[in-house]
N, C-alpha and C. Protein backbone atom coordinates (compact mmCIF):
# COMPACT_ATOMS: atom_id res chain seq x y z
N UNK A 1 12.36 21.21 -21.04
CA UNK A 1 11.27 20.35 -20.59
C UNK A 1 11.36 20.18 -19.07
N UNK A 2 9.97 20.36 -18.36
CA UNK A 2 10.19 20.46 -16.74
C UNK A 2 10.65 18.66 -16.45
N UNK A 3 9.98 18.56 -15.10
CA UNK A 3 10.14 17.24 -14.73
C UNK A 3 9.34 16.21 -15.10
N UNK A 4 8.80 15.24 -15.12
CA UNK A 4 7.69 14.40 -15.13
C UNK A 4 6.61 14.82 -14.17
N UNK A 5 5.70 14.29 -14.54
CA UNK A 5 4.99 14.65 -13.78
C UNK A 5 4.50 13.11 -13.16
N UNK A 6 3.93 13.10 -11.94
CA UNK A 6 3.23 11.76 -11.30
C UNK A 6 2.38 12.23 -10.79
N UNK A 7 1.92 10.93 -10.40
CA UNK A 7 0.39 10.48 -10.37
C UNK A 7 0.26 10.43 -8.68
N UNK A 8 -0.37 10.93 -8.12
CA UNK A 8 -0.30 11.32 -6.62
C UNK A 8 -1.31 9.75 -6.00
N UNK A 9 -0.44 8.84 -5.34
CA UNK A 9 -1.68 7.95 -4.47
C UNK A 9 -1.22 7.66 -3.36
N UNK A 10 -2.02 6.82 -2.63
CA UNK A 10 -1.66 6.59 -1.18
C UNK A 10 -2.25 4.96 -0.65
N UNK A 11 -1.49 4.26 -0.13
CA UNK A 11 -1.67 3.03 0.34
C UNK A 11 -1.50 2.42 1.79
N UNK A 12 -2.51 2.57 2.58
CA UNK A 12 -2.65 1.93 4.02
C UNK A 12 -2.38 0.36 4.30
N UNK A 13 -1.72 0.27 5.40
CA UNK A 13 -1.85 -0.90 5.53
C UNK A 13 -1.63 -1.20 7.56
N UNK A 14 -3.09 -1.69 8.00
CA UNK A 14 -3.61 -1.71 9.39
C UNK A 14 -3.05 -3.00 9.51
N UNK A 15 -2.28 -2.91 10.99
CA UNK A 15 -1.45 -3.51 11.92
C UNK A 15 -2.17 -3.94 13.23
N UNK A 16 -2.12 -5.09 13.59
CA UNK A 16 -2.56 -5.58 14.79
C UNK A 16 -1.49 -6.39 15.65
N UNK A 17 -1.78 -6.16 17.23
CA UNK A 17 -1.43 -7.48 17.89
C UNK A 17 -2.52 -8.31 18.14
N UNK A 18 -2.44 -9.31 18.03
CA UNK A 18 -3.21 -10.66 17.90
C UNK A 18 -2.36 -11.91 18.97
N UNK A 19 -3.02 -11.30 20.00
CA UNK A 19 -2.08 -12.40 21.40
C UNK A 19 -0.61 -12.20 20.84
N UNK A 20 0.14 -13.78 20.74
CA UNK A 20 1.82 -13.54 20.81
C UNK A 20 1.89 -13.33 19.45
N UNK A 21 1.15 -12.93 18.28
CA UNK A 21 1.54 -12.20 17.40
C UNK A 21 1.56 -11.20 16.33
N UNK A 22 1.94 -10.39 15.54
CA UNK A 22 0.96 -9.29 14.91
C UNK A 22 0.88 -9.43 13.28
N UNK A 23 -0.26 -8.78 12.99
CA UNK A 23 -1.12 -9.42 12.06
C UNK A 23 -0.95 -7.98 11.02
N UNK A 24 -1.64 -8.20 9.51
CA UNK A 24 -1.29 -6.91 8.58
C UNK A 24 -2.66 -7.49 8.01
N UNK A 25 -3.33 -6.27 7.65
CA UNK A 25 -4.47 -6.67 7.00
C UNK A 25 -4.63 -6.20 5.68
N UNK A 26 -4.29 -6.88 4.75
CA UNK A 26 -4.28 -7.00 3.14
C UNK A 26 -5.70 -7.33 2.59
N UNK A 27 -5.46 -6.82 1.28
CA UNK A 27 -7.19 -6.65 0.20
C UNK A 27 -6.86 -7.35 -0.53
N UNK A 28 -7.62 -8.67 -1.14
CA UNK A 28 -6.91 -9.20 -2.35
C UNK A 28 -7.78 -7.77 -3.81
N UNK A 29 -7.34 -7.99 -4.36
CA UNK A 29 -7.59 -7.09 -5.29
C UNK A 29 -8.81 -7.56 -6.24
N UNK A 30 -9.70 -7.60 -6.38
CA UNK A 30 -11.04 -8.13 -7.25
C UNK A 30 -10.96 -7.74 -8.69
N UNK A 31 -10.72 -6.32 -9.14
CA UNK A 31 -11.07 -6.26 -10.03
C UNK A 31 -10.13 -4.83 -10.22
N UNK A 32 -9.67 -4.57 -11.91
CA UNK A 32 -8.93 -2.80 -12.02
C UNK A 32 -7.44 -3.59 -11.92
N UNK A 33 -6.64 -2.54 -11.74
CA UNK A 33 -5.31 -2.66 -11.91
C UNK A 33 -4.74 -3.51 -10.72
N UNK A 34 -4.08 -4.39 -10.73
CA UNK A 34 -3.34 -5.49 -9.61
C UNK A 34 -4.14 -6.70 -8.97
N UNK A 35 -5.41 -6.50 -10.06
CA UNK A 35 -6.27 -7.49 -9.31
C UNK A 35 -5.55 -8.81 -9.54
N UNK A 36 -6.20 -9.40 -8.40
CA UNK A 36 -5.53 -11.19 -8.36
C UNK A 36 -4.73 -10.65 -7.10
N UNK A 37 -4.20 -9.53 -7.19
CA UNK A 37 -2.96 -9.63 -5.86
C UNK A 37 -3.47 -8.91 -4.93
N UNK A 38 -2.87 -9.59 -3.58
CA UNK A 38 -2.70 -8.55 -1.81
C UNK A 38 -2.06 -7.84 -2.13
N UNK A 39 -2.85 -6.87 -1.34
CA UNK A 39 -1.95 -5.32 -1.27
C UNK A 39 -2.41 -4.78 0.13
N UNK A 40 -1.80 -3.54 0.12
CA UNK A 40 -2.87 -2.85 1.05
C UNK A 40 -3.80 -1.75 0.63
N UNK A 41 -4.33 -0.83 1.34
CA UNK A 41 -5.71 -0.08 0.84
C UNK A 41 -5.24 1.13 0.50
N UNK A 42 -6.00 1.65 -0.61
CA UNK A 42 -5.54 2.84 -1.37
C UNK A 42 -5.92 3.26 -2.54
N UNK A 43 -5.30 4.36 -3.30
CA UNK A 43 -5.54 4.92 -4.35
C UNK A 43 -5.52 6.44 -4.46
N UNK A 44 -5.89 7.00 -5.48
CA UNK A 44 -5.64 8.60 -6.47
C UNK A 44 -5.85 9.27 -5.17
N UNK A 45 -5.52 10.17 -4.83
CA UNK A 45 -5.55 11.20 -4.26
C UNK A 45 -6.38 12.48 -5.35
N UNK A 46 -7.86 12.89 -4.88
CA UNK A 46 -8.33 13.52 -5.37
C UNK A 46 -8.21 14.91 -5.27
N UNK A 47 -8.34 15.81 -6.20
CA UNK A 47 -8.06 17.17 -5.90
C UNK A 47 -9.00 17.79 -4.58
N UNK A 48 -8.16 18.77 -4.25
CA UNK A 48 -8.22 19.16 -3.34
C UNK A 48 -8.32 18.42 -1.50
N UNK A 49 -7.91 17.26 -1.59
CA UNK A 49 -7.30 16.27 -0.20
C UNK A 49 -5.94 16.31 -0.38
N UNK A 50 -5.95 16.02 0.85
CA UNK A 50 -4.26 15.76 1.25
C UNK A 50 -4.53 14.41 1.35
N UNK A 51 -2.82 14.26 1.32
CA UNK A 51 -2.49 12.70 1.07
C UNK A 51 -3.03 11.75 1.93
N UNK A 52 -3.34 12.62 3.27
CA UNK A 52 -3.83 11.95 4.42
C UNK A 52 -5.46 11.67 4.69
N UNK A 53 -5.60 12.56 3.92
CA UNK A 53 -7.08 12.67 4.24
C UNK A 53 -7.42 11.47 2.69
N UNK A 54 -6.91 11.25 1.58
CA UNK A 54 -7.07 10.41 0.79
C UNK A 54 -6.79 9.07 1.44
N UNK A 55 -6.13 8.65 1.69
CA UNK A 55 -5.49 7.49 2.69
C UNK A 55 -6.75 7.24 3.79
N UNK A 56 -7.21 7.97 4.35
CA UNK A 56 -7.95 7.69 5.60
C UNK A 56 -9.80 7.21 4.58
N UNK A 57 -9.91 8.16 3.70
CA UNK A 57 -11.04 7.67 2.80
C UNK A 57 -11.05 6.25 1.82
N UNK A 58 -9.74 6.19 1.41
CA UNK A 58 -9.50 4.99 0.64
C UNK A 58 -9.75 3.91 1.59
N UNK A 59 -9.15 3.64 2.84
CA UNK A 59 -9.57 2.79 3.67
C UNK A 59 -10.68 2.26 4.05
N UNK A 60 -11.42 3.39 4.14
CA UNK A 60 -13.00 3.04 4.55
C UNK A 60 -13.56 2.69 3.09
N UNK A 61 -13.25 3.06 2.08
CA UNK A 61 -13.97 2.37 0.61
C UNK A 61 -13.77 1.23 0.51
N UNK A 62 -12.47 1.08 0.48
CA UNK A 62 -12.05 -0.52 0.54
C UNK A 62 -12.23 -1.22 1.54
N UNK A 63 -12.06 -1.07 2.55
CA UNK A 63 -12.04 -1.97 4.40
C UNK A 63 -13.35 -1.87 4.77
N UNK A 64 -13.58 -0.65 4.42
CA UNK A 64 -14.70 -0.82 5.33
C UNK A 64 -14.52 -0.38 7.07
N UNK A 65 -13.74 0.07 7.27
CA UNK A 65 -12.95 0.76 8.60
C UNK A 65 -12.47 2.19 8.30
N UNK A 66 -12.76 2.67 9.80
CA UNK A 66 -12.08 4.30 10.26
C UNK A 66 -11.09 4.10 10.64
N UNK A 67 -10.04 4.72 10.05
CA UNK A 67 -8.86 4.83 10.42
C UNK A 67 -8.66 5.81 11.96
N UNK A 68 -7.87 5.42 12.86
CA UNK A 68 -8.43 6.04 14.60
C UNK A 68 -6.13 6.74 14.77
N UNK A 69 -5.62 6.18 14.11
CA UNK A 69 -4.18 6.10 13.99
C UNK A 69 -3.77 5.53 13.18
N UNK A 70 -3.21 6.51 12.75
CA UNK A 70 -2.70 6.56 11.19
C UNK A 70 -1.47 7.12 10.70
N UNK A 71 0.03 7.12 10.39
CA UNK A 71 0.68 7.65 10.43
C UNK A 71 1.88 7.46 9.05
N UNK A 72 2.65 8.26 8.70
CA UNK A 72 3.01 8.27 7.44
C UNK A 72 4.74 7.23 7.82
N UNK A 73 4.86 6.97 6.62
CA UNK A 73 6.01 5.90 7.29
C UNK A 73 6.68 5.41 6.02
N UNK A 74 6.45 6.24 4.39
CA UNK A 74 7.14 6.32 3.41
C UNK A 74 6.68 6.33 2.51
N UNK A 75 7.33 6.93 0.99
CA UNK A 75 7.16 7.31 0.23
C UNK A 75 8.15 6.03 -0.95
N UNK A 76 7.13 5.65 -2.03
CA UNK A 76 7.77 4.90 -2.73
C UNK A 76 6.99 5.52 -4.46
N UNK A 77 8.19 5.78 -5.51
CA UNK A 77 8.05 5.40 -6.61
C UNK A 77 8.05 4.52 -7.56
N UNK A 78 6.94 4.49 -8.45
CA UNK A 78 6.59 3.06 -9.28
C UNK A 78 6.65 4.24 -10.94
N UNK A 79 7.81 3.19 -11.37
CA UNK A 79 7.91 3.42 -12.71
C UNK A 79 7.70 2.05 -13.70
N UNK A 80 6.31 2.73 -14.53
CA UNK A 80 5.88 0.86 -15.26
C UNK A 80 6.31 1.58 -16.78
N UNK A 81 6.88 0.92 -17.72
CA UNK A 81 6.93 0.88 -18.67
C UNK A 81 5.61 1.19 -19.63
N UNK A 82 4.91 0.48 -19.21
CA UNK A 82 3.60 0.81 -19.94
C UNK A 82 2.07 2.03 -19.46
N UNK A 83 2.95 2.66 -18.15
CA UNK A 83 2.03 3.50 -18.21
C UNK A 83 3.02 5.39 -18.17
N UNK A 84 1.83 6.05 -18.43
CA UNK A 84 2.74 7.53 -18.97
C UNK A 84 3.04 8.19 -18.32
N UNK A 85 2.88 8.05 -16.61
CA UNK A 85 3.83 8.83 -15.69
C UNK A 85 4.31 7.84 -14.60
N UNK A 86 5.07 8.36 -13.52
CA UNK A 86 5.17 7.71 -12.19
C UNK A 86 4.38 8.21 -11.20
N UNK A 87 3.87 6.62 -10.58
CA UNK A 87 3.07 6.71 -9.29
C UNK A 87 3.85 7.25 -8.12
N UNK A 88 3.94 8.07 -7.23
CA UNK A 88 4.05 8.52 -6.45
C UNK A 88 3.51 7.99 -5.11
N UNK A 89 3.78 7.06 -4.34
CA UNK A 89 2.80 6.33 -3.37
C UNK A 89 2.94 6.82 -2.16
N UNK A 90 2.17 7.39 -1.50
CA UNK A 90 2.64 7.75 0.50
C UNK A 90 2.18 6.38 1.06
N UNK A 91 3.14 5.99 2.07
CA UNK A 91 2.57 4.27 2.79
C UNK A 91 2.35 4.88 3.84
N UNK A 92 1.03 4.76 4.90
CA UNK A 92 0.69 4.76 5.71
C UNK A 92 0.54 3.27 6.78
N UNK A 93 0.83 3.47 7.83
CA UNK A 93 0.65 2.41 9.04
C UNK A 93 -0.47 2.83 9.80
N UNK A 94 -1.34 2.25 9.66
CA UNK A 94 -2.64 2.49 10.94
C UNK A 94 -2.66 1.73 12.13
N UNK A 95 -2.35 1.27 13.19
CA UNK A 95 -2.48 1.57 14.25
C UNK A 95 -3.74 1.02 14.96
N UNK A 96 -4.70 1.82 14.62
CA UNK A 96 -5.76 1.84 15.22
C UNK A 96 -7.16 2.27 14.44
N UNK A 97 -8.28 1.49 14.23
CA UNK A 97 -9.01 1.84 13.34
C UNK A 97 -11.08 1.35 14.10
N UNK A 98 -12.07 2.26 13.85
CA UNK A 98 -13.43 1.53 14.30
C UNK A 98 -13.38 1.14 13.23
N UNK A 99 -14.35 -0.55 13.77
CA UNK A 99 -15.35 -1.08 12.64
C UNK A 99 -14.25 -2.46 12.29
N UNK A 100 -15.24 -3.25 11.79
CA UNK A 100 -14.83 -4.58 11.72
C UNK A 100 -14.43 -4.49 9.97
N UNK A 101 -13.64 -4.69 9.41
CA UNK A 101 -12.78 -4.91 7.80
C UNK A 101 -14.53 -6.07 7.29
N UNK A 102 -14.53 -5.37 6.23
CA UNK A 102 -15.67 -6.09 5.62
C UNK A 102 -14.98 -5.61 3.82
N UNK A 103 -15.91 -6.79 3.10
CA UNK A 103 -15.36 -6.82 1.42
C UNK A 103 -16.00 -5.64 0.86
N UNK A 104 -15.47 -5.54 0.08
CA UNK A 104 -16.19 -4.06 -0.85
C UNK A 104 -16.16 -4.69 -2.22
N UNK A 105 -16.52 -3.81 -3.10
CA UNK A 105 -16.61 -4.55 -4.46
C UNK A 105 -14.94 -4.61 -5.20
N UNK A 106 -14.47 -3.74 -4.27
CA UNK A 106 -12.64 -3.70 -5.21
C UNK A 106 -11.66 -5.01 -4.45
N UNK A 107 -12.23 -4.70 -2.92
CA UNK A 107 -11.17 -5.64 -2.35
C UNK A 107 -11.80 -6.63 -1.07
N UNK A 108 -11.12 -7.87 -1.33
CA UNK A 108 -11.38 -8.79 -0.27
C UNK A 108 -10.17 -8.74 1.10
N UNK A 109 -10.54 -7.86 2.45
CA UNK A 109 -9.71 -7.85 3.43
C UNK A 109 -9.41 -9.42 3.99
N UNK A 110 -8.15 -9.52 4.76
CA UNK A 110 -7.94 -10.64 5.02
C UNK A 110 -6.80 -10.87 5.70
N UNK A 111 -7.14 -10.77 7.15
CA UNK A 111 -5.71 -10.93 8.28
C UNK A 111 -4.65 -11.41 8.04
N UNK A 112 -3.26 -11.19 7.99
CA UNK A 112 -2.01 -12.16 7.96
C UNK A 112 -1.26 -12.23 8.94
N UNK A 113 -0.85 -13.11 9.50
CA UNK A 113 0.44 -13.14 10.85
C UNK A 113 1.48 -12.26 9.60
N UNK A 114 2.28 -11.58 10.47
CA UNK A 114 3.32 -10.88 9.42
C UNK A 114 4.59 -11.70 9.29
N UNK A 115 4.73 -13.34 9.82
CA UNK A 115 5.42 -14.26 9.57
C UNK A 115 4.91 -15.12 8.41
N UNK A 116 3.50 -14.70 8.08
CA UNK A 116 2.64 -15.64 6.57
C UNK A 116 2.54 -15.17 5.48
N UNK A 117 2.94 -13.47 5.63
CA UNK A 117 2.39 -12.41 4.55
C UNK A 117 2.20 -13.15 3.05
N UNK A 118 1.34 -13.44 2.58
CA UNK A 118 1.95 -14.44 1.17
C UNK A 118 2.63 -13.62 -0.20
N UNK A 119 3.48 -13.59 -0.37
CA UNK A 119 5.00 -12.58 -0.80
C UNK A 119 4.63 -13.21 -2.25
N UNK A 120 3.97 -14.36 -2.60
CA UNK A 120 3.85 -15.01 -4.08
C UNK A 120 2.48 -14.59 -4.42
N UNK A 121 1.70 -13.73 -3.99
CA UNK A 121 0.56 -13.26 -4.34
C UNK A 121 0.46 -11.80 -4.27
N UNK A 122 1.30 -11.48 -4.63
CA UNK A 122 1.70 -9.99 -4.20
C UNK A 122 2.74 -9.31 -5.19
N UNK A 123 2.55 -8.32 -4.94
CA UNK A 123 3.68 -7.26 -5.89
C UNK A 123 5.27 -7.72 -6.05
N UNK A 124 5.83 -7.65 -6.93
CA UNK A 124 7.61 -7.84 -6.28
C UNK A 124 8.25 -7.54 -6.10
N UNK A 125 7.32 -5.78 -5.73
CA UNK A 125 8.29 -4.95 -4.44
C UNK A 125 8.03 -5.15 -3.16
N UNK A 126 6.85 -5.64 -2.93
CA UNK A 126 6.79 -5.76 -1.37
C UNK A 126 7.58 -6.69 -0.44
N UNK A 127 7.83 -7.68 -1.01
CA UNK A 127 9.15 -8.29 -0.07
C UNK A 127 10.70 -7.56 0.20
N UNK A 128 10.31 -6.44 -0.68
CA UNK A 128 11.72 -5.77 -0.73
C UNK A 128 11.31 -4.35 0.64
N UNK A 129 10.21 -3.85 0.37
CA UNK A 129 10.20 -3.01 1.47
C UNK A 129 9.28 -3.22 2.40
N UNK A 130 8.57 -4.11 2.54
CA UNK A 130 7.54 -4.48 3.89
C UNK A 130 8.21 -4.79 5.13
N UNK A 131 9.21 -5.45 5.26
CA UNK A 131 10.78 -5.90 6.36
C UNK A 131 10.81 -4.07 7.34
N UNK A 132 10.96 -3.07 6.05
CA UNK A 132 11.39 -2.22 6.70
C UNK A 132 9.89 -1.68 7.35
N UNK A 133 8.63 -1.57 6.82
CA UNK A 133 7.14 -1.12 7.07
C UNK A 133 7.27 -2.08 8.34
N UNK A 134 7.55 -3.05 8.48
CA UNK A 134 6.85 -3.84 9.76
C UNK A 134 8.18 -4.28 11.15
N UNK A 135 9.10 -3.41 11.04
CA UNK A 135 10.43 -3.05 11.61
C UNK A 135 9.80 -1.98 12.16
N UNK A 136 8.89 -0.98 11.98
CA UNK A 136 8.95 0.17 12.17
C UNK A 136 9.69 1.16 11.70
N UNK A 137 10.37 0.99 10.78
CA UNK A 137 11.00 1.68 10.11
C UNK A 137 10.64 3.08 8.93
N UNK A 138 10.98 4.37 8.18
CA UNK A 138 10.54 4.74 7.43
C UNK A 138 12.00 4.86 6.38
N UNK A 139 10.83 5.17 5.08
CA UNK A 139 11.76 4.21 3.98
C UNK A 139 11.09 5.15 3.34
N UNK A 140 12.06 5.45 1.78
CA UNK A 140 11.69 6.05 0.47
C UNK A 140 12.24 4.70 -0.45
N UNK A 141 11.62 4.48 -1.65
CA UNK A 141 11.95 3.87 -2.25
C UNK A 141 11.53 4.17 -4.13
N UNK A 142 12.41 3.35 -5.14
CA UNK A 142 11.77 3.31 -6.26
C UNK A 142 12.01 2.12 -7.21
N UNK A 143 11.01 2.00 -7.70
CA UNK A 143 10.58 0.42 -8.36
C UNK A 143 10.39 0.81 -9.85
N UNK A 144 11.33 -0.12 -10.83
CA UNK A 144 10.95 0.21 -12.15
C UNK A 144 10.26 -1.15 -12.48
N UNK A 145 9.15 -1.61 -13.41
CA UNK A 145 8.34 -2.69 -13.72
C UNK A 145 8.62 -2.45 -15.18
N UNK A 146 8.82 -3.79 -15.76
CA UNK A 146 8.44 -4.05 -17.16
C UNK A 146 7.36 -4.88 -17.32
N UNK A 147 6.23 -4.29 -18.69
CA UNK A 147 5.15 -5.12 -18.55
C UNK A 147 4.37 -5.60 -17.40
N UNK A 148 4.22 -4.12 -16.89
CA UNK A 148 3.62 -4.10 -15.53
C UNK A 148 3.86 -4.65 -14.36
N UNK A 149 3.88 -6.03 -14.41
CA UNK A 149 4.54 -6.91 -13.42
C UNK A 149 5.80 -7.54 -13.12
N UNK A 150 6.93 -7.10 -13.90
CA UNK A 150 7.96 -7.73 -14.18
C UNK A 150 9.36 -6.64 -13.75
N UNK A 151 9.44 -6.66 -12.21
CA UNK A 151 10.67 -5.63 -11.77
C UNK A 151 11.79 -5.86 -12.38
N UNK A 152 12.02 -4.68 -12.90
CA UNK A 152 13.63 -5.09 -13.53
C UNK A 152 14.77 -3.77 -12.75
N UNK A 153 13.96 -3.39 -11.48
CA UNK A 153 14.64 -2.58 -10.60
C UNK A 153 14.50 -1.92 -9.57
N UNK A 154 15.20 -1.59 -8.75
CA UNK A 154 14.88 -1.50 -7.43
C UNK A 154 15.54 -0.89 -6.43
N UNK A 155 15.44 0.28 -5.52
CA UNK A 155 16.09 1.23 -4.60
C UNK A 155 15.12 1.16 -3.44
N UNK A 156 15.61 1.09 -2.28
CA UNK A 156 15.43 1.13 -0.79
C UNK A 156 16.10 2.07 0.06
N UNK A 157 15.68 2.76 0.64
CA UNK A 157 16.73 3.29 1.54
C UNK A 157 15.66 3.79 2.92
N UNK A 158 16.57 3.35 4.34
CA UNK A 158 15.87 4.13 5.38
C UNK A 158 16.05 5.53 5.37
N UNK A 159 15.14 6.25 6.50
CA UNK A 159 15.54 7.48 6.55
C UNK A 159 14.72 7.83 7.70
């Protein structure tokens, strides 16, 4: 039997300075899988795009913004119990983007000082690797979930 196979996606998340401090701009999630929670912008990577070019389209579906700088900055696996492969995620940092963040029907954008990020409305991996995303840092990681929301594990590493 080969390997597993996963599910190819990609998740942006646009960075600002905002006078003395810098800001992350999160989607609350409306509706579909993680709704109720901030995240950042993303999803499937369709055949025939690259990861990048999925990433730069997911943004503008959801945000409502062109991604202008955009750059890759890690790779994290999500293993859920209840679904039949692993997600495969590329994290992108944008930089620089036209156009003002407006709601879409999936997600509500919404500035954070990256000292407010709200960590209780959110995944319960992201307090584990956002430190290293907003360090500047690049990171691989993998996350096992029970019952979708319920981590019962967890790997970090820079690189």
């Amino acid at each position: 039997m080969g390997p597993a196979k996963q599910l190819l996606l990609t998740l942006v998340m646009p960075v600002r300075d905002a006078g003395r401090c810098r800001e992350i701009l999160l989607g609350m999630k409306k509706r579909g899988f993680g709704e109720g929670y901030f995240n950042g912008f993303g999803g499937k990577v369709e055949p025939g795009e690259t990861v990048g070019e999925a990433a730069r389209r997911e943004l503008k579906e959801e945000a409502g913004i062109d991604a202008v700088a955009i750059a890759p900055v890690g790779v994290l696996t999500f293993h859920f119990d209840d679904k039949p492969m692993p997600w495969e995620v590329h994290v992108f940092r944008c930089d620089a983007f036209d156009g003002l963040p407006a709601e879409s029907d999936e997600m509500a954008p919404k500035w954070f000082r990256v000292d407010e990020i709200p960590y209780d409305s959110m995944w319960a991996d992201d307090a584990i690797w956002y430190p290293l995303f907003l360090a500047g840092k690049k990171f691989t990681g993998s996350f096992h979930f029970e019952n979708t929301t319920t981590l019962v594990k967890s790997a970090l590493k820079e690189v």
